[in-house]
Protein backbone atom coordinates (compact mmCIF):
# COMPACT_ATOMS: atom_id res chain seq x y z
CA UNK A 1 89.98 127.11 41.83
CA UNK A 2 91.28 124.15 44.12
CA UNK A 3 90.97 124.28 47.55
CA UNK A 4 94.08 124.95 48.50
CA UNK A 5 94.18 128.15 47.10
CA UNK A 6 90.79 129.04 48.60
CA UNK A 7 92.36 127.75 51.72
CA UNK A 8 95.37 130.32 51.20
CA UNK A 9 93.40 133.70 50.00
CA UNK A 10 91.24 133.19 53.73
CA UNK A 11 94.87 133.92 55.35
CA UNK A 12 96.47 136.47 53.25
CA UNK A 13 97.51 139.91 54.46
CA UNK A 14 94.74 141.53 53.64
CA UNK A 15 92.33 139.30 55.25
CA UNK A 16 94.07 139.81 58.51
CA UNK A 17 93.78 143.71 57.95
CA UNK A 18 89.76 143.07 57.88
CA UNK A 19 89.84 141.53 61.28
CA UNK A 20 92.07 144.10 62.55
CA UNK A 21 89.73 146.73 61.50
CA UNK A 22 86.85 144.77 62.33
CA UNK A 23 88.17 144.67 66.58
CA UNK A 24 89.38 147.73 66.64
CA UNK A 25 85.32 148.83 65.78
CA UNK A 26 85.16 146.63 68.80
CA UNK A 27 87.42 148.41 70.96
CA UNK A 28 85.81 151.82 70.05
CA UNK A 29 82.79 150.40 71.28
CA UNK A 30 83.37 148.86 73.88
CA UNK A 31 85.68 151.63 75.38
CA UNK A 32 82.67 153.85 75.07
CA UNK A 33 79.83 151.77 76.25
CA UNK A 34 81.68 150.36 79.55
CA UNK A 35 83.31 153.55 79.99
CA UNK A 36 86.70 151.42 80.35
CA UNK A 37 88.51 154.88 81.13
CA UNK A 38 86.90 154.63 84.50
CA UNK A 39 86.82 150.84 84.92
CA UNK A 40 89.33 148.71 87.14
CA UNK A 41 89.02 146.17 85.73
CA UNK A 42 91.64 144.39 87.89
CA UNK A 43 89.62 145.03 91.30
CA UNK A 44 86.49 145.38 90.49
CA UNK A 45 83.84 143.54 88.49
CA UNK A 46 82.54 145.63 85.28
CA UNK A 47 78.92 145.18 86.78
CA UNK A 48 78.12 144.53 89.81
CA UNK A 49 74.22 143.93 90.06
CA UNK A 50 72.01 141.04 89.43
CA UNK A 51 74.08 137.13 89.17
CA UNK A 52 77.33 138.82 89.33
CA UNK A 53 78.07 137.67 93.23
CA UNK A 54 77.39 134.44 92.24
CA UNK A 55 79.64 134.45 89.67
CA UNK A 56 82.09 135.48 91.38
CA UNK A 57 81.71 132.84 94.08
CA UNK A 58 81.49 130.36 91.64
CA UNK A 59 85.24 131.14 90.00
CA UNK A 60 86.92 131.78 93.59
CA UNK A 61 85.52 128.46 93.93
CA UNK A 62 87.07 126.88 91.58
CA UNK A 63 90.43 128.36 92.14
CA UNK A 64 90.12 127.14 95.59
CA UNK A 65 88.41 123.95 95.29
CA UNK A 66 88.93 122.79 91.56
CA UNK A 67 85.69 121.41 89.12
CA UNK A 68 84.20 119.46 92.53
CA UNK A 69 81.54 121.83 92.93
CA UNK A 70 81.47 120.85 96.71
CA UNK A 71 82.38 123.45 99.27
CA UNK A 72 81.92 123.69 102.99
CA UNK A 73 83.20 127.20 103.37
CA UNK A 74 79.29 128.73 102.33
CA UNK A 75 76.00 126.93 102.75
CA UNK A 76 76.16 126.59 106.80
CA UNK A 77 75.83 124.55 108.46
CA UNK A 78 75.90 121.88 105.88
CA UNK A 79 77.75 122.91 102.64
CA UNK A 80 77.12 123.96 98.92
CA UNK A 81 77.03 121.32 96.02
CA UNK A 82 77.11 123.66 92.92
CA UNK A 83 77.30 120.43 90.83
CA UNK A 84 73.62 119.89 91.14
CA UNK A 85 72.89 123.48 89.69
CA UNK A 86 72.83 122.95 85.95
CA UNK A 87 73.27 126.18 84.60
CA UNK A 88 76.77 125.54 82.83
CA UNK A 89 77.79 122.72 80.17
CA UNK A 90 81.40 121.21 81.43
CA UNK A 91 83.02 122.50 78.61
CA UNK A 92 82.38 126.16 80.03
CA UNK A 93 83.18 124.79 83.32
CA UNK A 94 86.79 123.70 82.59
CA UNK A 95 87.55 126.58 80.39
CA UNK A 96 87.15 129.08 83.40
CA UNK A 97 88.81 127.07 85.50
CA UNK A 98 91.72 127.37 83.64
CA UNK A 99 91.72 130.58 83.43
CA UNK A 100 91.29 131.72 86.86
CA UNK A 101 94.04 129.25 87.09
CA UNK A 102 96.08 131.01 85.18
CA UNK A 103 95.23 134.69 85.87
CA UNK A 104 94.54 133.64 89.60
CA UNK A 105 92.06 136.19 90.36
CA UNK A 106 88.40 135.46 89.83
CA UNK A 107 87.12 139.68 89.26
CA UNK A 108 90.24 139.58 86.57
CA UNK A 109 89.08 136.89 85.35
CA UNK A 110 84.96 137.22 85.03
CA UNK A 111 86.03 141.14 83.21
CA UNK A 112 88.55 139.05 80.82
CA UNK A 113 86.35 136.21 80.09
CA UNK A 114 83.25 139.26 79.72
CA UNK A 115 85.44 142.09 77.35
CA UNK A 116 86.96 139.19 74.99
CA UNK A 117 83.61 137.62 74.37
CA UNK A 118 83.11 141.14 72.48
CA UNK A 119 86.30 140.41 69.98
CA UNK A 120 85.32 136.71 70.08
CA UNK A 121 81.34 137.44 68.57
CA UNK A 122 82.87 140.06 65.86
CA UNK A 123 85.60 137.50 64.43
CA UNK A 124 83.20 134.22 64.69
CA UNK A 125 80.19 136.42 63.01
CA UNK A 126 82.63 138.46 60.38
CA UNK A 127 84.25 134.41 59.38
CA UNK A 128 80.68 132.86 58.83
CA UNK A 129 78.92 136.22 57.16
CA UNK A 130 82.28 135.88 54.27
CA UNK A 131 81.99 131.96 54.37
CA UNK A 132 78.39 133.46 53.29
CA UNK A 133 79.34 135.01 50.23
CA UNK A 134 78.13 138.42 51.95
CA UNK A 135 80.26 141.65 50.96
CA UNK A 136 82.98 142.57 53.41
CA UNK A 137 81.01 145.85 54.09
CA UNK A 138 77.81 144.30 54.83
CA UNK A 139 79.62 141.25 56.83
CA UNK A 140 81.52 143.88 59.57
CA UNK A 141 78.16 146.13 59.82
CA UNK A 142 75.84 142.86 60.78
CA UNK A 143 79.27 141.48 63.15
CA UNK A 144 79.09 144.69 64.86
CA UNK A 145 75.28 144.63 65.38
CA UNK A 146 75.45 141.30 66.38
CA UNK A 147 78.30 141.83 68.86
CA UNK A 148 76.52 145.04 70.55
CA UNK A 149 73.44 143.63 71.05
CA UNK A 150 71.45 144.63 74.14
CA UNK A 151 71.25 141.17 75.06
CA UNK A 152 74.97 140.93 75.37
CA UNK A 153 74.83 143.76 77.81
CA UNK A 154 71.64 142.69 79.95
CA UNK A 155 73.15 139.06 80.33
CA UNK A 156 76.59 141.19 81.08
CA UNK A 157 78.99 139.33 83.73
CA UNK A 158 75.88 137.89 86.10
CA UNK A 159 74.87 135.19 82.76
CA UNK A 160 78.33 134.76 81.32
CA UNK A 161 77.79 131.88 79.69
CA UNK A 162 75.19 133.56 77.78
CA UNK A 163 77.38 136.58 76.70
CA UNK A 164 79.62 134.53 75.59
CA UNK A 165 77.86 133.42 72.46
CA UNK A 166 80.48 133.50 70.21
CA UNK A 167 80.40 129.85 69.01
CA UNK A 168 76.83 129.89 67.62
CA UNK A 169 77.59 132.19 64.38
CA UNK A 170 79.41 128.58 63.22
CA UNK A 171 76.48 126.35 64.63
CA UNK A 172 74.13 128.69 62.44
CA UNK A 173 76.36 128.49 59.16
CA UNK A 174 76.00 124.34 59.64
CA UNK A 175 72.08 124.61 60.06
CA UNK A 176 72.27 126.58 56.95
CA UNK A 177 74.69 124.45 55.05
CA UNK A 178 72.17 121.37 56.08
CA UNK A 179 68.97 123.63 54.82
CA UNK A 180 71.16 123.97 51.52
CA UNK A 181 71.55 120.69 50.82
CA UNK A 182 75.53 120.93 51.48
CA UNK A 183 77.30 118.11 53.43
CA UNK A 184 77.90 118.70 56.66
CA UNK A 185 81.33 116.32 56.93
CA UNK A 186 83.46 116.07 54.05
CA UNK A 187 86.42 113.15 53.25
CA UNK A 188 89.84 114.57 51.99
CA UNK A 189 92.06 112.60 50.48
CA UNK A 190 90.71 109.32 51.88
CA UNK A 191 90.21 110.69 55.73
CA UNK A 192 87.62 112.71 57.44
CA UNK A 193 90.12 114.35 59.63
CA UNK A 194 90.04 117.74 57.73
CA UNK A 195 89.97 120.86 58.79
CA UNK A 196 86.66 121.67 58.64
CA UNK A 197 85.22 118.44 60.12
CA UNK A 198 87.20 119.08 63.18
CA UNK A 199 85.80 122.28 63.55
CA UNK A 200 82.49 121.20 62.86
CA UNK A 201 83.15 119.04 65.96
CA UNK A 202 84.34 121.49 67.86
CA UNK A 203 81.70 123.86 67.62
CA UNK A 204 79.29 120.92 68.25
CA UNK A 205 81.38 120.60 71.23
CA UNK A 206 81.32 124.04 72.51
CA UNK A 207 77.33 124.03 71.98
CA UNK A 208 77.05 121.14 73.76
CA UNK A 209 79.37 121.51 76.54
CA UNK A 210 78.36 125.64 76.90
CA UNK A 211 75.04 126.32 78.91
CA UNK A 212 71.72 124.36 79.30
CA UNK A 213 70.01 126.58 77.04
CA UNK A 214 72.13 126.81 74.21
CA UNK A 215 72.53 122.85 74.31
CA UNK A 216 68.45 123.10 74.18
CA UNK A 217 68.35 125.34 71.24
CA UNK A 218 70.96 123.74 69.28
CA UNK A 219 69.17 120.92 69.55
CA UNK A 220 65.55 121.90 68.73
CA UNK A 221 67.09 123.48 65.11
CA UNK A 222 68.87 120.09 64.38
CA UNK A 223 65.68 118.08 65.00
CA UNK A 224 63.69 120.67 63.05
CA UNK A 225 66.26 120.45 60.32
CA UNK A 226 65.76 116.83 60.69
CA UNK A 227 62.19 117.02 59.83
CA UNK A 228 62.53 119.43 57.18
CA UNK A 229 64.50 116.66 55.47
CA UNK A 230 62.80 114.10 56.07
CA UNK A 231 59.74 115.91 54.52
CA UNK A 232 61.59 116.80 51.80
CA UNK A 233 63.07 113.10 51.17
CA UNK A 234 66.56 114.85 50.95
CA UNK A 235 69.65 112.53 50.85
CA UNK A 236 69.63 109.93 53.70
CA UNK A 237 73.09 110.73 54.38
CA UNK A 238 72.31 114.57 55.58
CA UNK A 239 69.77 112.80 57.71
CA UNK A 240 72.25 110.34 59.04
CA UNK A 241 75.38 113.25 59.91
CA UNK A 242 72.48 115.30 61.94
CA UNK A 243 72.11 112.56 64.02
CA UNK A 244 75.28 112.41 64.60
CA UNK A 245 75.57 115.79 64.97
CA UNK A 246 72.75 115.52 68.07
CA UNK A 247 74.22 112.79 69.60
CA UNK A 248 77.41 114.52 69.80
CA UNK A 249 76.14 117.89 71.36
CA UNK A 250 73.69 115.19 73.88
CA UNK A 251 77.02 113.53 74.72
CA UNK A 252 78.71 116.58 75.78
């Protein structure tokens, strides 16, 4: 079977109908475990222990004051530099700016950003687990477990760069693909500018560009990758696109 046809069974009707299901699973949960029947989430944050002030002062922030960081309006009687405070890759930075930009509220905006990371982990997990080869029963039981864990709760609005882990389902199918043996950039029809080397790219981006301590992790599994190779005496060429893949995610 050519790829194209591959390409056009991932996007037929009944595809879609799995991810419908799949988020509506999502809904049921989540409608049940943040008791959304009694949440405003339009005035008040979901949770409001722990980080979440913080938070909050960090997106009013940058709805006031853009990606700066700087603000004399807190921190008397000097000011507040939140550039110095590494806790967020600027990838993560500039997507919530744009949305607070956009939704102009920063409690709107932390809930949004905190009740779409749910949909976001089921889709991303459900995609890999079928890139997998894993049956479409199994693949929306482990997305489901995977979106409800307690972490995602416990790190909740106050760590939301850590809830939102939706791009490392992807990161983990390319360590995988690398353990396998499988290249991790392919050329079609004379140019690497396919369609899944740019979102190999992307998700190195995202990693990168995400939180301290998933840029950390992601790149502690490529280096051990890299050593598992290089023990191995795979083909220099895997060895050679993981480096690349690390400098990427280091550039970010």
């Amino acid at each position: 079977m050519s790829d194209s046809k591959v390409q056009f069974k991932l996007f037929n009707k009944t595809v879609w109908i799995e991810y419908i299901i799949l988020n509506l699973f999502v809904l049921m949960g989540l409608t049940f475990t943040l008791q959304l029947w009694n949440a405003d989430i339009f005035s008040y944050p979901i949770y409001s222990g722990g980080d979440v002030p913080q938070v909050l002062y960090i997106i009013e922030q940058m709805k006031e004051i853009g990606l700066s960081g700087y603000s004399t309006r807190v921190g008397y009687p000097y000011y507040v530099y939140m550039s110095d405070f590494p806790s967020q890759g600027i990838i993560w930075k500039f997507f919530r700016w744009i949305l607070v930009i956009i939704i102009g509220d920063a409690v709107t905006t932390v809930n949004l950003i905190f009740i779409v990371g749910f949909f976001l982990v089921a889709t991303t997990s459900y995609v890999v687990l079928k890139k997998l080869k894993i049956s479409k029963c199994i693949s929306g039981i482990v997305a489901l477990l995977y979106t409800f864990l307690p972490y995602h709760f416990m790190r909740g609005i106050g760590h939301l760069a850590f809830s939102s882990y939706w791009p490392i389902p992807f990161f983990a199918y390319y360590c995988i693909s690398y353990m396998k043996g499988v290249p991790g950039y392919t050329k079609n029809s004379s140019s690497w500018l396919s369609k899944d080397n740019i979102i190999h790219i992307i998700t190195l981006v995202l990693m990168g560009g995400h939180c301290v301590y998933y840029t950390y992790f992601s790149c502690f599994f490529i280096c051990m990758i890299i050593m598992f190779l290089v023990i191995r005496r795979e083909n220099r060429a895997r060895i050679k696109e993981l480096f690349f893949d690390l400098a990427r995610i280091l550039c970010t």
